[in-house]
C-alpha atoms as a PDB file:
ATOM      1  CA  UNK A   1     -22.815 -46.510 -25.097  1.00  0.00           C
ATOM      2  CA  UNK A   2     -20.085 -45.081 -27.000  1.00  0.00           C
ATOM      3  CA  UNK A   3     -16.615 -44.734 -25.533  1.00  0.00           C
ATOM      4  CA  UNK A   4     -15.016 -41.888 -24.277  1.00  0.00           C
ATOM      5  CA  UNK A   5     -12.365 -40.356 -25.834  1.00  0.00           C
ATOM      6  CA  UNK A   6      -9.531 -38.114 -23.990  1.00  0.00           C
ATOM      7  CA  UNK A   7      -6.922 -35.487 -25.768  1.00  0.00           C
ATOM      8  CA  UNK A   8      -3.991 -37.354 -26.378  1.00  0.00           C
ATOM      9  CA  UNK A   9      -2.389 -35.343 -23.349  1.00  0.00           C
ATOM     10  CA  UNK A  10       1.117 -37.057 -22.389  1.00  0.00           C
ATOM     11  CA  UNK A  11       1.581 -36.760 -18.242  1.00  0.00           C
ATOM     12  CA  UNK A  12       4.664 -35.154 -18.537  1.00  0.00           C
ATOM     13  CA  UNK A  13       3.211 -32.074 -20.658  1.00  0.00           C
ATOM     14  CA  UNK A  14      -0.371 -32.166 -18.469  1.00  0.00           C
ATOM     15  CA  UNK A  15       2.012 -31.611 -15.245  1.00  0.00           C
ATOM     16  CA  UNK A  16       4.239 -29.094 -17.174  1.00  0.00           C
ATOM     17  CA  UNK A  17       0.927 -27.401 -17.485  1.00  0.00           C
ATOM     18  CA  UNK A  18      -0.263 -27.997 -14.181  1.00  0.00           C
ATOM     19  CA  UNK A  19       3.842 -26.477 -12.885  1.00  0.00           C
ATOM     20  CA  UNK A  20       3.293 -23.485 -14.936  1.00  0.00           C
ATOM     21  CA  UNK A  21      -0.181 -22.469 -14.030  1.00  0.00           C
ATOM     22  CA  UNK A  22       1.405 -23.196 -10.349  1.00  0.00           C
ATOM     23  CA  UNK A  23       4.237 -20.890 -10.922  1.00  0.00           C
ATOM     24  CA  UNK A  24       2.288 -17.801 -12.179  1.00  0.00           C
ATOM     25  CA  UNK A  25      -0.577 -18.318  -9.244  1.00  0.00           C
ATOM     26  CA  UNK A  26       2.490 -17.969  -7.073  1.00  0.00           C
ATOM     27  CA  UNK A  27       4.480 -15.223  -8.720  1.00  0.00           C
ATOM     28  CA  UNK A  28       0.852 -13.261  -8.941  1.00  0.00           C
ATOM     29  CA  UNK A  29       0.688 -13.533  -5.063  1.00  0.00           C
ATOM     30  CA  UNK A  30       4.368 -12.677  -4.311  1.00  0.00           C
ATOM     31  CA  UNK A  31       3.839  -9.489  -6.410  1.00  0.00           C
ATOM     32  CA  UNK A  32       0.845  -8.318  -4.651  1.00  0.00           C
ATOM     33  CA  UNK A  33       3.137  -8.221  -1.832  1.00  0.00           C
ATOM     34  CA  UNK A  34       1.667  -8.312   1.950  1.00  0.00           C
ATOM     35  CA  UNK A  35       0.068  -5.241   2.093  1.00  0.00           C
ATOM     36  CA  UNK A  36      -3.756  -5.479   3.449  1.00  0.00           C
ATOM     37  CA  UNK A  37      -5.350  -1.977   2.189  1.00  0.00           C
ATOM     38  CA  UNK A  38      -7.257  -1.352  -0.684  1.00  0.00           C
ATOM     39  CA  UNK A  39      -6.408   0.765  -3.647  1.00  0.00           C
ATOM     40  CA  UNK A  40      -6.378   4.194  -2.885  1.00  0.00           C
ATOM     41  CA  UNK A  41      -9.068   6.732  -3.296  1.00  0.00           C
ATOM     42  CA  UNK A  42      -7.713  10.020  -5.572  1.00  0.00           C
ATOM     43  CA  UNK A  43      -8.921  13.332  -3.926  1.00  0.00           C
ATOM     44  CA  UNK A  44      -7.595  15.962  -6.198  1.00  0.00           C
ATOM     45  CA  UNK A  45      -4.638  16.090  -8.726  1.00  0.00           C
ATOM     46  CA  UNK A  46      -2.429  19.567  -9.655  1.00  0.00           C
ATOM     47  CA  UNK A  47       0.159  20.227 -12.577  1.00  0.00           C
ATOM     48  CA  UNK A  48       3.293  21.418 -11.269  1.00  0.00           C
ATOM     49  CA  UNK A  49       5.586  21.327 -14.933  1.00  0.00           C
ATOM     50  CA  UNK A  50       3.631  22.383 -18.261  1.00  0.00           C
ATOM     51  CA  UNK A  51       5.020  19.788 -20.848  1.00  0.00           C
ATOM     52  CA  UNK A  52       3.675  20.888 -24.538  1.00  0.00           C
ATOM     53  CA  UNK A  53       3.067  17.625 -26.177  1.00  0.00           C
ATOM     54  CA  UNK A  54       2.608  14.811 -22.906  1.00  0.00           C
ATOM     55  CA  UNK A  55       0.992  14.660 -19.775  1.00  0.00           C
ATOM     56  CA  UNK A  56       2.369  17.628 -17.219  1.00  0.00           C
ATOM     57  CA  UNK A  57       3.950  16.366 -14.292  1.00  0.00           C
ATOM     58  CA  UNK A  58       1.292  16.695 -11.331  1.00  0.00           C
ATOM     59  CA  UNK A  59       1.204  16.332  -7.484  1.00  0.00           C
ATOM     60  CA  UNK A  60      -1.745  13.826  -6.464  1.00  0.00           C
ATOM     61  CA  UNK A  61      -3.374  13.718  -3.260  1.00  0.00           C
ATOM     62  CA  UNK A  62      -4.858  10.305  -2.389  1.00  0.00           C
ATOM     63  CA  UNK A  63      -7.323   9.203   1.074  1.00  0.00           C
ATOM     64  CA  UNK A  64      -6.885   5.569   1.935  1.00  0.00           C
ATOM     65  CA  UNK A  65      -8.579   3.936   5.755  1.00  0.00           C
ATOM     66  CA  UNK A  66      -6.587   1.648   7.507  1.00  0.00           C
ATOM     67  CA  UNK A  67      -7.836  -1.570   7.098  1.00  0.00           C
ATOM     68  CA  UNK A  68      -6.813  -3.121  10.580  1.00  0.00           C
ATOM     69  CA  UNK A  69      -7.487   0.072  12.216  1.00  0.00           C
ATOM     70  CA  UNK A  70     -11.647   1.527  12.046  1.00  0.00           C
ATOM     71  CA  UNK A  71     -11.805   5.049  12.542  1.00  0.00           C
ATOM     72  CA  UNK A  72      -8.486   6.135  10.922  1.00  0.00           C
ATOM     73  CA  UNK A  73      -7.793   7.507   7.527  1.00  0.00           C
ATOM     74  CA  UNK A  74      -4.210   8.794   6.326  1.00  0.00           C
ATOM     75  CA  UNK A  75      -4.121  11.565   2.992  1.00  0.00           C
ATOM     76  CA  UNK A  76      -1.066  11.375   1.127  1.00  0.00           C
ATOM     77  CA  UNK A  77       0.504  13.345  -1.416  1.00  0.00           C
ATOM     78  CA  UNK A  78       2.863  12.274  -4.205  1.00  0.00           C
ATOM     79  CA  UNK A  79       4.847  13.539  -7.445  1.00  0.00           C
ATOM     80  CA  UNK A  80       3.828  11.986 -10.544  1.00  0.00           C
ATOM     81  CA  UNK A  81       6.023  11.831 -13.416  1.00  0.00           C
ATOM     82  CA  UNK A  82       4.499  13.402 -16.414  1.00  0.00           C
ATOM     83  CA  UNK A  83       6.423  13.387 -20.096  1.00  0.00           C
ATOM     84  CA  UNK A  84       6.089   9.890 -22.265  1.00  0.00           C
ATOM     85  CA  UNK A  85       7.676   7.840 -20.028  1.00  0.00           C
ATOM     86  CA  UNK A  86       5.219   8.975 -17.076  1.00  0.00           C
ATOM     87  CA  UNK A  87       2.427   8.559 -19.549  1.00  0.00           C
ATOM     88  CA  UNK A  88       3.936   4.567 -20.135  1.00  0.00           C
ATOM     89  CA  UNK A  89       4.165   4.129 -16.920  1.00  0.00           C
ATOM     90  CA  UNK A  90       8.090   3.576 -17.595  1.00  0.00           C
ATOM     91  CA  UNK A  91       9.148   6.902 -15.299  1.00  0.00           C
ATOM     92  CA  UNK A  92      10.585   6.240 -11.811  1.00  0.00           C
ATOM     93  CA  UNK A  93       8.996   8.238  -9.119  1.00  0.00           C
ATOM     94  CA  UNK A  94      10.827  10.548  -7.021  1.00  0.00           C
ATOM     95  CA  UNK A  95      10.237  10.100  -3.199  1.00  0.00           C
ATOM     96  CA  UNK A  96       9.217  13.290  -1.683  1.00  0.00           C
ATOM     97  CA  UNK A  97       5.861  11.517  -0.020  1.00  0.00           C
ATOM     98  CA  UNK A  98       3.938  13.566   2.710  1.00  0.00           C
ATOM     99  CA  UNK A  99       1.527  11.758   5.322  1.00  0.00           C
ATOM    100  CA  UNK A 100      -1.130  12.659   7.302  1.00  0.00           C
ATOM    101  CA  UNK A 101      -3.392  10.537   9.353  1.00  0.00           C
ATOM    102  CA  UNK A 102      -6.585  11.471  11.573  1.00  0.00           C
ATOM    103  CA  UNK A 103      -9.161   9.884  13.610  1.00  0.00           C
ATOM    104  CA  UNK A 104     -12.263  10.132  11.599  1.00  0.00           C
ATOM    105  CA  UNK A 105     -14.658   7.968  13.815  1.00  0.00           C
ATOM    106  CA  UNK A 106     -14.301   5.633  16.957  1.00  0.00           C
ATOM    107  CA  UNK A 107     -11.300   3.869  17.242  1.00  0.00           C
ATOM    108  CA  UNK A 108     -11.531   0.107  17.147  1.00  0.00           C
ATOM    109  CA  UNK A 109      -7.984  -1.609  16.298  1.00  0.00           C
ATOM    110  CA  UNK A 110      -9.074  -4.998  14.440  1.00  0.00           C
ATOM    111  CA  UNK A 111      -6.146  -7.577  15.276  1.00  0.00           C
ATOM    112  CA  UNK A 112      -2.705  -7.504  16.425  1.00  0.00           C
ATOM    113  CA  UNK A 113      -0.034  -5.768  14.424  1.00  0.00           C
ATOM    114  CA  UNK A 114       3.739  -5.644  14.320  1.00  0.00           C
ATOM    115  CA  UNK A 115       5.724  -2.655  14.786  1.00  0.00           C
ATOM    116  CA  UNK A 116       6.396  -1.126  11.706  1.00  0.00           C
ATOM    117  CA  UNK A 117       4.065  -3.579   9.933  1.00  0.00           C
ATOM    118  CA  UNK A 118       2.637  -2.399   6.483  1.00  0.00           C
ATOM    119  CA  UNK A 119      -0.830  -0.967   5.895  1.00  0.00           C
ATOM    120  CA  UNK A 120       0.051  -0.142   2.458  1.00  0.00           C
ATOM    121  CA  UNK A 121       2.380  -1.014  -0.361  1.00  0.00           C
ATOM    122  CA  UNK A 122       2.637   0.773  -3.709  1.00  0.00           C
ATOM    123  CA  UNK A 123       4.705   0.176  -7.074  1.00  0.00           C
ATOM    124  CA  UNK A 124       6.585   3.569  -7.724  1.00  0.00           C
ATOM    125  CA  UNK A 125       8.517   2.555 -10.971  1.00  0.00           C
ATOM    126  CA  UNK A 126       8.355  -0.282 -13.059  1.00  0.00           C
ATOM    127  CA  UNK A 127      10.897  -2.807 -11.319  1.00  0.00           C
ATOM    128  CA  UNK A 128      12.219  -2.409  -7.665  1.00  0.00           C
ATOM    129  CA  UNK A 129      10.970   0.911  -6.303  1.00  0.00           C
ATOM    130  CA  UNK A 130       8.198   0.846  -4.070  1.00  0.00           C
ATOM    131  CA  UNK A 131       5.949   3.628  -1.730  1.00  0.00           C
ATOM    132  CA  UNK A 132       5.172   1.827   2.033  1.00  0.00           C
ATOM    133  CA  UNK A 133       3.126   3.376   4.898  1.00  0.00           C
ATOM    134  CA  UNK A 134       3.747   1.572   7.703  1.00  0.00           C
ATOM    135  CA  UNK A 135       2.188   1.436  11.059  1.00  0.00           C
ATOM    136  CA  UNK A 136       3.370   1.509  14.977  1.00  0.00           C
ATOM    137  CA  UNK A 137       2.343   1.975  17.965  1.00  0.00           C
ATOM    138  CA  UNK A 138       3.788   4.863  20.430  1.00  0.00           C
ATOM    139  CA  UNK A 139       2.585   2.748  23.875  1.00  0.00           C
ATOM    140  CA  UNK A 140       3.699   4.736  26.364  1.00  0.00           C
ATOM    141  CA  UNK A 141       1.617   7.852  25.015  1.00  0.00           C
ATOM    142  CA  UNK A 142      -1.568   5.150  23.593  1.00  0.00           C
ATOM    143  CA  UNK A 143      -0.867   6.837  19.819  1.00  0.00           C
ATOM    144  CA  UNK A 144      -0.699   5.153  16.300  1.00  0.00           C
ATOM    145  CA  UNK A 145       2.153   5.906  14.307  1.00  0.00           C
ATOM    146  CA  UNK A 146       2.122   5.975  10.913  1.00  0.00           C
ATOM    147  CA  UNK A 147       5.209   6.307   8.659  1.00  0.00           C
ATOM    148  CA  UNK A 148       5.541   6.586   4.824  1.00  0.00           C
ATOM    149  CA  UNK A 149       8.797   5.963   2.669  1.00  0.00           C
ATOM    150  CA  UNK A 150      10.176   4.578  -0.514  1.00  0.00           C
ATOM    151  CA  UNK A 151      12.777   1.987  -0.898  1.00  0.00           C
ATOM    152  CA  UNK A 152      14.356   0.972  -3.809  1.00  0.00           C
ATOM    153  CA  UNK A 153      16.271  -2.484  -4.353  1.00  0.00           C
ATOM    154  CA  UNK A 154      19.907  -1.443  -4.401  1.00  0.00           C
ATOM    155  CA  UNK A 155      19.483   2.173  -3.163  1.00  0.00           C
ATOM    156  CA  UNK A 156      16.822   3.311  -0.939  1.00  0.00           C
ATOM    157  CA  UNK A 157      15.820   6.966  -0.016  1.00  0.00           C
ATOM    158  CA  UNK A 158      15.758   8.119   3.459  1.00  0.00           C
ATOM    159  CA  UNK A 159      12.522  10.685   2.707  1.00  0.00           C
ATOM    160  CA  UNK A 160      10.172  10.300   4.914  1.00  0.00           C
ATOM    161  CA  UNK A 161       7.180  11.992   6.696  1.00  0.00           C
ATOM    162  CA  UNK A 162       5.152  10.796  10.054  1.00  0.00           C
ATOM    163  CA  UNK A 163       1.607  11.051  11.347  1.00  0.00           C
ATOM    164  CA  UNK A 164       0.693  10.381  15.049  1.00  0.00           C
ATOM    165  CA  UNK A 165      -2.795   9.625  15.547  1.00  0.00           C
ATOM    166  CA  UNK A 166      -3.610   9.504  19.299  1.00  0.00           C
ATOM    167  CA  UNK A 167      -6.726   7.387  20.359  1.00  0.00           C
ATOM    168  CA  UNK A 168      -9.269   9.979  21.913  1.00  0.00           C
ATOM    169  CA  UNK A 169     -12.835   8.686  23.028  1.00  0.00           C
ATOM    170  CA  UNK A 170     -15.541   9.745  20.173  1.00  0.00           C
ATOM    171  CA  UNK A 171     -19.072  10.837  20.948  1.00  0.00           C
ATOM    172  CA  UNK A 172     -20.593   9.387  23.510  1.00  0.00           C
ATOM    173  CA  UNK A 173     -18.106   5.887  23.371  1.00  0.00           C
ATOM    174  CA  UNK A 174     -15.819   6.537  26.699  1.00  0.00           C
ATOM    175  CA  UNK A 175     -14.324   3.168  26.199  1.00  0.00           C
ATOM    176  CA  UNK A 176     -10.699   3.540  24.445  1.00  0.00           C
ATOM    177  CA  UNK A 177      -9.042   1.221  23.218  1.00  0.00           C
ATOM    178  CA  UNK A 178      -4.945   0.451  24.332  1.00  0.00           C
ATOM    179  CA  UNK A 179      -2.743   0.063  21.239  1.00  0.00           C
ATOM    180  CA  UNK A 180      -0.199  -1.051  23.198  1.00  0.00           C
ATOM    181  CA  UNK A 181      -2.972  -4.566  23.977  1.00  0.00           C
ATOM    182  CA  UNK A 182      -2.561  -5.279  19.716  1.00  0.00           C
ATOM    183  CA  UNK A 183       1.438  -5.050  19.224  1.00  0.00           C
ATOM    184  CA  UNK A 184       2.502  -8.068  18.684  1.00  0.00           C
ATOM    185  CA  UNK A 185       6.186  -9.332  19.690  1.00  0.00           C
END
Protein backbone atom coordinates (compact mmCIF):
# COMPACT_ATOMS: atom_id res chain seq x y z
CA UNK A 1 0.00 0.00 0.00
CA UNK A 2 1.03 3.42 -0.62
CA UNK A 3 1.81 5.80 2.22
CA UNK A 4 -0.14 8.39 3.54
CA UNK A 5 0.63 11.71 3.16
CA UNK A 6 -0.51 14.68 5.68
CA UNK A 7 -0.52 18.72 4.90
CA UNK A 8 2.59 19.90 6.09
CA UNK A 9 0.53 21.49 9.09
CA UNK A 10 3.13 22.77 11.88
CA UNK A 11 1.37 22.16 15.63
CA UNK A 12 1.75 25.51 16.53
CA UNK A 13 -0.42 26.91 13.46
CA UNK A 14 -3.00 23.61 13.68
CA UNK A 15 -3.64 24.83 17.49
CA UNK A 16 -3.68 28.55 16.41
CA UNK A 17 -6.44 27.23 14.28
CA UNK A 18 -7.96 25.08 16.68
CA UNK A 19 -7.70 28.69 19.46
CA UNK A 20 -9.39 30.69 16.88
CA UNK A 21 -12.23 28.50 15.85
CA UNK A 22 -12.46 28.22 19.90
CA UNK A 23 -12.62 31.89 20.32
CA UNK A 24 -15.40 32.69 17.76
CA UNK A 25 -17.63 29.45 19.04
CA UNK A 26 -17.34 31.34 22.30
CA UNK A 27 -17.79 34.95 21.31
CA UNK A 28 -20.95 33.53 19.06
CA UNK A 29 -22.46 32.19 22.38
CA UNK A 30 -21.66 35.23 24.61
CA UNK A 31 -23.47 37.37 21.97
CA UNK A 32 -26.56 35.40 21.86
CA UNK A 33 -26.72 36.38 25.36
CA UNK A 34 -28.96 34.20 27.95
CA UNK A 35 -32.15 34.87 26.77
CA UNK A 36 -34.38 31.53 26.18
CA UNK A 37 -37.30 32.85 23.71
CA UNK A 38 -37.49 32.61 20.22
CA UNK A 39 -37.45 35.35 17.67
CA UNK A 40 -40.39 37.27 17.73
CA UNK A 41 -43.46 36.96 15.64
CA UNK A 42 -44.36 40.60 13.72
CA UNK A 43 -48.18 41.30 13.97
CA UNK A 44 -48.60 44.52 12.16
CA UNK A 45 -46.20 47.48 11.34
CA UNK A 46 -47.41 51.50 10.95
CA UNK A 47 -45.43 54.62 9.52
CA UNK A 48 -45.39 57.31 11.91
CA UNK A 49 -42.66 59.95 9.84
CA UNK A 50 -43.01 60.07 5.86
CA UNK A 51 -39.25 60.21 4.75
CA UNK A 52 -39.18 60.90 0.73
CA UNK A 53 -36.28 58.89 -0.38
CA UNK A 54 -35.72 55.93 2.74
CA UNK A 55 -37.71 53.78 4.71
CA UNK A 56 -40.41 55.93 7.02
CA UNK A 57 -39.92 55.52 10.52
CA UNK A 58 -42.71 52.94 11.77
CA UNK A 59 -44.10 51.60 15.12
CA UNK A 60 -44.03 47.60 15.07
CA UNK A 61 -46.09 45.46 17.09
CA UNK A 62 -44.55 42.02 17.76
CA UNK A 63 -46.36 38.57 19.79
CA UNK A 64 -43.73 36.43 21.40
CA UNK A 65 -44.91 33.12 24.20
CA UNK A 66 -42.93 32.71 27.06
CA UNK A 67 -40.89 29.92 26.71
CA UNK A 68 -40.68 28.77 30.48
CA UNK A 69 -44.15 29.79 30.99
CA UNK A 70 -47.20 27.65 28.62
CA UNK A 71 -50.19 29.57 28.34
CA UNK A 72 -48.74 33.13 28.31
CA UNK A 73 -48.02 35.42 25.45
CA UNK A 74 -46.77 39.19 25.87
CA UNK A 75 -47.44 41.87 22.53
CA UNK A 76 -45.03 44.52 22.39
CA UNK A 77 -44.71 47.59 20.57
CA UNK A 78 -41.57 49.44 19.47
CA UNK A 79 -40.22 52.57 17.37
CA UNK A 80 -38.20 51.71 14.50
CA UNK A 81 -35.81 54.02 13.08
CA UNK A 82 -36.48 54.68 9.49
CA UNK A 83 -33.98 57.10 7.22
CA UNK A 84 -30.54 55.30 5.82
CA UNK A 85 -29.15 54.60 8.87
CA UNK A 86 -32.46 52.67 10.06
CA UNK A 87 -32.44 51.03 6.68
CA UNK A 88 -28.40 49.85 7.61
CA UNK A 89 -29.31 48.87 10.57
CA UNK A 90 -26.71 51.61 11.94
CA UNK A 91 -29.73 53.81 13.82
CA UNK A 92 -30.00 53.51 17.62
CA UNK A 93 -33.44 52.83 18.84
CA UNK A 94 -35.22 55.03 21.09
CA UNK A 95 -36.78 53.28 24.20
CA UNK A 96 -40.36 54.07 24.45
CA UNK A 97 -41.32 50.04 24.63
CA UNK A 98 -44.98 49.14 25.71
CA UNK A 99 -45.86 45.53 27.16
CA UNK A 100 -48.67 43.57 27.46
CA UNK A 101 -49.00 40.04 28.55
CA UNK A 102 -52.19 37.64 28.80
CA UNK A 103 -53.08 34.20 29.63
CA UNK A 104 -53.91 32.61 26.39
CA UNK A 105 -54.34 28.90 27.57
CA UNK A 106 -53.71 26.87 30.87
CA UNK A 107 -51.03 27.93 32.85
CA UNK A 108 -48.22 25.47 33.34
CA UNK A 109 -44.83 27.27 34.59
CA UNK A 110 -41.97 24.88 33.09
CA UNK A 111 -38.93 25.23 35.65
CA UNK A 112 -37.82 27.51 38.25
CA UNK A 113 -37.02 31.10 37.46
CA UNK A 114 -35.25 33.99 39.13
CA UNK A 115 -36.78 37.17 39.92
CA UNK A 116 -36.33 39.45 37.30
CA UNK A 117 -34.82 36.70 35.12
CA UNK A 118 -34.95 37.32 31.25
CA UNK A 119 -37.47 35.80 28.85
CA UNK A 120 -36.22 37.90 26.15
CA UNK A 121 -33.24 39.85 24.97
CA UNK A 122 -33.07 42.06 21.87
CA UNK A 123 -30.19 44.14 20.05
CA UNK A 124 -31.61 47.80 19.76
CA UNK A 125 -28.53 49.49 18.05
CA UNK A 126 -25.55 48.19 16.68
CA UNK A 127 -23.12 48.04 19.84
CA UNK A 128 -24.34 48.27 23.54
CA UNK A 129 -28.06 49.01 23.53
CA UNK A 130 -30.29 46.31 24.16
CA UNK A 131 -34.50 45.72 24.62
CA UNK A 132 -35.09 43.01 27.83
CA UNK A 133 -38.48 41.67 29.07
CA UNK A 134 -37.98 40.25 32.11
CA UNK A 135 -40.05 38.09 34.30
CA UNK A 136 -41.19 37.94 38.22
CA UNK A 137 -43.31 36.65 40.24
CA UNK A 138 -45.87 38.82 42.52
CA UNK A 139 -46.29 35.69 45.31
CA UNK A 140 -48.33 37.05 47.63
CA UNK A 141 -51.15 37.80 44.92
CA UNK A 142 -50.01 34.17 42.68
CA UNK A 143 -49.37 36.76 39.45
CA UNK A 144 -46.51 36.81 36.79
CA UNK A 145 -44.87 39.93 36.28
CA UNK A 146 -43.50 40.88 33.32
CA UNK A 147 -41.31 43.98 32.76
CA UNK A 148 -39.74 45.45 29.56
CA UNK A 149 -36.78 48.06 29.34
CA UNK A 150 -33.71 49.10 27.49
CA UNK A 151 -30.31 49.53 28.85
CA UNK A 152 -27.53 50.87 27.26
CA UNK A 153 -23.73 50.31 28.32
CA UNK A 154 -22.76 53.65 29.80
CA UNK A 155 -26.26 55.23 30.02
CA UNK A 156 -29.36 53.35 30.48
CA UNK A 157 -33.03 54.61 30.14
CA UNK A 158 -35.42 54.32 32.90
CA UNK A 159 -38.63 53.71 30.27
CA UNK A 160 -40.40 51.13 31.14
CA UNK A 161 -43.89 49.47 30.96
CA UNK A 162 -45.37 46.32 33.13
CA UNK A 163 -47.83 43.50 32.53
CA UNK A 164 -49.32 41.40 35.42
CA UNK A 165 -50.63 38.22 34.34
CA UNK A 166 -52.52 36.52 37.22
CA UNK A 167 -52.85 32.62 37.06
CA UNK A 168 -56.72 31.91 36.73
CA UNK A 169 -57.92 28.17 36.25
CA UNK A 170 -58.82 27.61 32.32
CA UNK A 171 -61.69 25.45 31.13
CA UNK A 172 -62.40 22.74 32.89
CA UNK A 173 -58.45 22.46 34.58
CA UNK A 174 -59.26 23.64 38.41
CA UNK A 175 -55.74 22.81 39.29
CA UNK A 176 -53.54 26.20 39.41
CA UNK A 177 -50.44 26.33 39.55
CA UNK A 178 -48.35 28.58 42.58
CA UNK A 179 -45.68 30.82 41.02
CA UNK A 180 -44.43 31.48 44.11
CA UNK A 181 -43.40 27.05 44.11
CA UNK A 182 -40.85 28.08 40.76
CA UNK A 183 -38.89 31.32 42.17
CA UNK A 184 -35.83 30.39 42.75
CA UNK A 185 -33.51 32.06 45.58
Amino acid sequence: MGKMVFPAVSRNAHGFVSLMALLSFAIAVLASGPAKAEEPDLIFRRSTVFKLLSPDDKLATYGIDDPDVEGVACHFTIPEKGGITGWLGLAEQVSDISLACRQIGPIRIKTKFAQGEDMFRQRRSLFFKKMQIVRGCDTRRNVLVYMVYSDKLIDGSPKNSTSSVPIMPWGSTDAVQKCADFVSG
